[in-house]
N, C-alpha and C. Protein backbone atom coordinates (compact mmCIF):
# COMPACT_ATOMS: atom_id res chain seq x y z
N UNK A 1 115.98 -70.15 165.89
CA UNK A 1 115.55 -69.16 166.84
C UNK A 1 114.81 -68.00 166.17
N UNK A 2 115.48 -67.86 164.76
CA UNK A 2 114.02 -66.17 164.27
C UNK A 2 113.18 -67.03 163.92
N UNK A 3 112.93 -67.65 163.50
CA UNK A 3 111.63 -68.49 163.35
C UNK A 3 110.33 -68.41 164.75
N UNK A 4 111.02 -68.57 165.31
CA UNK A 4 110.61 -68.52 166.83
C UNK A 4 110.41 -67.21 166.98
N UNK A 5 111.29 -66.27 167.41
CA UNK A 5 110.75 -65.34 167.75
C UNK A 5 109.81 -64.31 166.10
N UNK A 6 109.77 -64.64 165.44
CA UNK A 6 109.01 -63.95 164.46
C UNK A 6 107.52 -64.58 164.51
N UNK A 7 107.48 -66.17 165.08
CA UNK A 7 105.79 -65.79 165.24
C UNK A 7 105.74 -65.75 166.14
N UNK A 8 106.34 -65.41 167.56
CA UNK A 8 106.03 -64.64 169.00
C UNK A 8 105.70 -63.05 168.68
N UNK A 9 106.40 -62.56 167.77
CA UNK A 9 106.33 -61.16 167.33
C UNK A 9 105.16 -60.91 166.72
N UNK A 10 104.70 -61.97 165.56
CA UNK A 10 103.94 -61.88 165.10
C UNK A 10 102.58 -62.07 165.70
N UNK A 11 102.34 -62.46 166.02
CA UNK A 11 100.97 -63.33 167.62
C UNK A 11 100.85 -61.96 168.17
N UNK A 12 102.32 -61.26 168.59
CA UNK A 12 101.82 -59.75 169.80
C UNK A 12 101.21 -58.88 168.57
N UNK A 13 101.77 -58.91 167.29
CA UNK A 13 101.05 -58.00 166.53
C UNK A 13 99.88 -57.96 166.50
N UNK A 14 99.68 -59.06 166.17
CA UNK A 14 98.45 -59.49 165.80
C UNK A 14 97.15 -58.99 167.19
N UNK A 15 97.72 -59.90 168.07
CA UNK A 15 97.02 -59.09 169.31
C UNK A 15 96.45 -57.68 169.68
N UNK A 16 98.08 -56.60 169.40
CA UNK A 16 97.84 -55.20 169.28
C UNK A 16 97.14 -54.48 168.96
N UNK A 17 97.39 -55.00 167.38
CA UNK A 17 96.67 -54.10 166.34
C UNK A 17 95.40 -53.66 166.33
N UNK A 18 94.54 -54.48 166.98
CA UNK A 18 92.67 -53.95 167.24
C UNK A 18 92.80 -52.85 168.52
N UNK A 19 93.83 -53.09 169.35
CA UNK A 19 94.22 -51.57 170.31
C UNK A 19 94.57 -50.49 169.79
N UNK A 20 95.44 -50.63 168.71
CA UNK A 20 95.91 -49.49 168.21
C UNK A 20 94.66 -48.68 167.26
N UNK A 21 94.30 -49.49 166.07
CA UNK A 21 93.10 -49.11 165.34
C UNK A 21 92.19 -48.31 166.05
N UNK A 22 91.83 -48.19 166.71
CA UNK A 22 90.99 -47.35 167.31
C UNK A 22 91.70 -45.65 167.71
N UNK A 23 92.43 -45.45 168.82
CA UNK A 23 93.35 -44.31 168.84
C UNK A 23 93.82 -43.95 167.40
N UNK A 24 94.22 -44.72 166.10
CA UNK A 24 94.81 -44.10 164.98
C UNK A 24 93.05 -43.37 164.52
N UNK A 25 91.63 -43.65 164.50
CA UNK A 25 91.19 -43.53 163.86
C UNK A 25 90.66 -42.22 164.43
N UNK A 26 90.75 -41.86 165.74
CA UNK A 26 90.25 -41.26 166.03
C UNK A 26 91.45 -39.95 166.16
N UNK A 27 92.86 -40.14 165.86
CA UNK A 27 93.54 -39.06 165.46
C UNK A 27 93.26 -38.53 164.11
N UNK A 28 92.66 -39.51 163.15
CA UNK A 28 92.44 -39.09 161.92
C UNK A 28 90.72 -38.42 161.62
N UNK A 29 89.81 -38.97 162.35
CA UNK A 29 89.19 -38.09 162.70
C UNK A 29 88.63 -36.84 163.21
N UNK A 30 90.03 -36.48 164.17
CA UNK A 30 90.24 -35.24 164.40
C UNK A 30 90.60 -34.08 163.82
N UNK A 31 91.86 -34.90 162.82
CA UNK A 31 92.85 -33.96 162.42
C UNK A 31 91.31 -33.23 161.08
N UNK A 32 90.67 -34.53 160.74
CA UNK A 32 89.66 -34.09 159.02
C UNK A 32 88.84 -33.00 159.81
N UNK A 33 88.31 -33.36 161.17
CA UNK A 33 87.39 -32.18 161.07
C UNK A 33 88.27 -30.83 161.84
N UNK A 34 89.10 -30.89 162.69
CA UNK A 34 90.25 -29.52 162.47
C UNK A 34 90.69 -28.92 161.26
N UNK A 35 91.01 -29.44 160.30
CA UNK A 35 91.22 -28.89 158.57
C UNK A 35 89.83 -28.86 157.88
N UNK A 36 89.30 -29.43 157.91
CA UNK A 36 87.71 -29.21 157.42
C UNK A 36 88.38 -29.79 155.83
N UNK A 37 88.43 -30.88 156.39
CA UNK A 37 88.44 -31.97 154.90
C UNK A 37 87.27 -31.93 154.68
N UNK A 38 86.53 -32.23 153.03
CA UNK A 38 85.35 -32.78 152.83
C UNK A 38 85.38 -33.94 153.08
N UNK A 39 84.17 -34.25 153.51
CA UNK A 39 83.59 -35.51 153.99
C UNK A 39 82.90 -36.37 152.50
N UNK A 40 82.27 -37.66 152.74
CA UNK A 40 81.46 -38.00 151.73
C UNK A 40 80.36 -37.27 151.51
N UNK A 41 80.10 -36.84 152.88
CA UNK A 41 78.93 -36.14 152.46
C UNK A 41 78.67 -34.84 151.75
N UNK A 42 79.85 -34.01 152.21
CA UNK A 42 80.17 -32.48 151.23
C UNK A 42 80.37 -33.05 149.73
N UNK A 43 81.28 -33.86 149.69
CA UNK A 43 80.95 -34.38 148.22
C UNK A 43 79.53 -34.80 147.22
N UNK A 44 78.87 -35.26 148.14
CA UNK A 44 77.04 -35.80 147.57
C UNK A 44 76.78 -34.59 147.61
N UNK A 45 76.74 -33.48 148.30
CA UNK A 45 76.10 -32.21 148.37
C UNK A 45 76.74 -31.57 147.62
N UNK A 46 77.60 -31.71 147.46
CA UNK A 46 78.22 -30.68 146.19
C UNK A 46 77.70 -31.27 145.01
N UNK A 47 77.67 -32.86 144.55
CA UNK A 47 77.52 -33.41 143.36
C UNK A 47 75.73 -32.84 143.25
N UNK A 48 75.49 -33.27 144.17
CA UNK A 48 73.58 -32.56 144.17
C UNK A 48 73.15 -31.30 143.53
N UNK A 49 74.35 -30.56 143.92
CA UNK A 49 74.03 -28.88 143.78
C UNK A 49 74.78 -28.47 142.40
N UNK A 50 75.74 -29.69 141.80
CA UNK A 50 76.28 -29.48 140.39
C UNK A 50 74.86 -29.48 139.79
N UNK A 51 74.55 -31.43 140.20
CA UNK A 51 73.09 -31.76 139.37
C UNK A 51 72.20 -30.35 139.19
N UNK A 52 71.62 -29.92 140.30
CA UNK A 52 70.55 -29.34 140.37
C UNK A 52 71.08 -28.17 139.20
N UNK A 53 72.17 -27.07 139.33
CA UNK A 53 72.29 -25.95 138.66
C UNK A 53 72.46 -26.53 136.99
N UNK A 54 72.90 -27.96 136.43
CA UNK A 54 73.14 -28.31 135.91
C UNK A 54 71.75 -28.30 134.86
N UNK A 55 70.81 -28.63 135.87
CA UNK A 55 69.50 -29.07 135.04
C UNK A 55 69.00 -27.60 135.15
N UNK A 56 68.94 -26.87 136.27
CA UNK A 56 68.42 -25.45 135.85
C UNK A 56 68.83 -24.43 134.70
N UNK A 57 70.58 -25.06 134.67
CA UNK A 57 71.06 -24.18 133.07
C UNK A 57 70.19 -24.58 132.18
N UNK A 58 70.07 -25.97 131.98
CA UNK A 58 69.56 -26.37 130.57
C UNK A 58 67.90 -26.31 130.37
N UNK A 59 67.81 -26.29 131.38
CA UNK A 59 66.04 -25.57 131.40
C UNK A 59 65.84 -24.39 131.44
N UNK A 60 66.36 -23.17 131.79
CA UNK A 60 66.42 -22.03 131.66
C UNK A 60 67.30 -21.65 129.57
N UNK A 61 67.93 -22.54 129.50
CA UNK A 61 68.43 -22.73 127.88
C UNK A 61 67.38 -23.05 126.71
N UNK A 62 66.55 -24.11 127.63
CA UNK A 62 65.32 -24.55 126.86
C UNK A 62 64.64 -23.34 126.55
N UNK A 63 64.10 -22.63 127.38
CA UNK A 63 63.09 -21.76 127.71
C UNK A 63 63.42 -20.60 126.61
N UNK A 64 64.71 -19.95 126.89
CA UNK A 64 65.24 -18.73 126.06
C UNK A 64 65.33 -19.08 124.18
N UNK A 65 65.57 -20.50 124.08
CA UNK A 65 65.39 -20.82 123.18
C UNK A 65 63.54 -20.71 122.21
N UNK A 66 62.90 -20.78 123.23
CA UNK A 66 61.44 -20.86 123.06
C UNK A 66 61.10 -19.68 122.74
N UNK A 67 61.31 -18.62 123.96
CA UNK A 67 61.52 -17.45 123.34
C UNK A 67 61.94 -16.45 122.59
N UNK A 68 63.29 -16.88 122.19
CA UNK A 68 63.94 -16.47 121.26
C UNK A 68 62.83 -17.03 119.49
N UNK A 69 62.54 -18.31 119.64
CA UNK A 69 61.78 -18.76 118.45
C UNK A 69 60.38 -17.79 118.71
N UNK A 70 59.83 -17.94 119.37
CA UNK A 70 59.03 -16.79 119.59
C UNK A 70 58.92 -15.23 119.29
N UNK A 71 59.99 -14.75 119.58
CA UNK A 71 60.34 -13.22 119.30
C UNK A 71 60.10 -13.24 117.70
N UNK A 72 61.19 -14.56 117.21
CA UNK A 72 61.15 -14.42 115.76
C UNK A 72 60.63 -14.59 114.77
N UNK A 73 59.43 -15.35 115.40
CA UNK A 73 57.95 -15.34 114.11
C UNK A 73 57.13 -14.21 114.30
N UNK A 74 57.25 -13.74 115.41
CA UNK A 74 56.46 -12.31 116.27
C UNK A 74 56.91 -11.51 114.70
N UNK A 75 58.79 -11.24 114.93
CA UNK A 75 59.25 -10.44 114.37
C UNK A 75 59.03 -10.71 112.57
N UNK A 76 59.11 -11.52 112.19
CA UNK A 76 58.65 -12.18 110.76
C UNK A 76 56.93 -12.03 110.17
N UNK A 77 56.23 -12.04 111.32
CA UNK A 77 55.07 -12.11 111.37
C UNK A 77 54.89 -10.03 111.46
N UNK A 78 55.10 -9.42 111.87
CA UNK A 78 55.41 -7.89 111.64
C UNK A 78 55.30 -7.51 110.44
N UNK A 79 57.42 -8.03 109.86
CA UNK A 79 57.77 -7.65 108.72
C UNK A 79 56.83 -7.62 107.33
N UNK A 80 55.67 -8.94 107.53
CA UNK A 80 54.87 -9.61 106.59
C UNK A 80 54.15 -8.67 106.47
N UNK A 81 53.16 -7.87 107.65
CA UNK A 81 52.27 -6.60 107.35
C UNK A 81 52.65 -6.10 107.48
């Protein structure tokens, strides 16, 4: 007899479960944008805006470096006359 009733049980599960999936997803959809979870997408936009400041440090690093070599042949180039 559990034999029996475990795949009668199992069959209604089975049945259910594409009813339920829907109402769970859309409580969990609710609850992310009521708390203001990040999304995938705040994540790409954040990773974007690491990238971007990421490459502006090191190009603005480049640059000061240029100038800094600059100042100092200026300044060498002085001392000489």
């Amino acid at each position: 007899m559990g034999v029996i009733r475990s795949y009668i049980f199992s069959s209604l599960n089975d049945g259910v479960i594409p009813h339920l999936r829907e109402p769970v997803e859309d409580v969990f959809e609710k609850v992310v944008k009521q708390k203001g979870l990040p999304t995938r997408q705040d994540f790409r936009d954040l990773r974007n805006r690491i990238d971007m400041l990421d490459f502006s440090t090191r190009e603005a690093t480049r640059l000061l470096n240029e100038v800094r070599g600059s100042v100092k042949k200026l300044a060498e180039g002085s001392d000489d006359a």
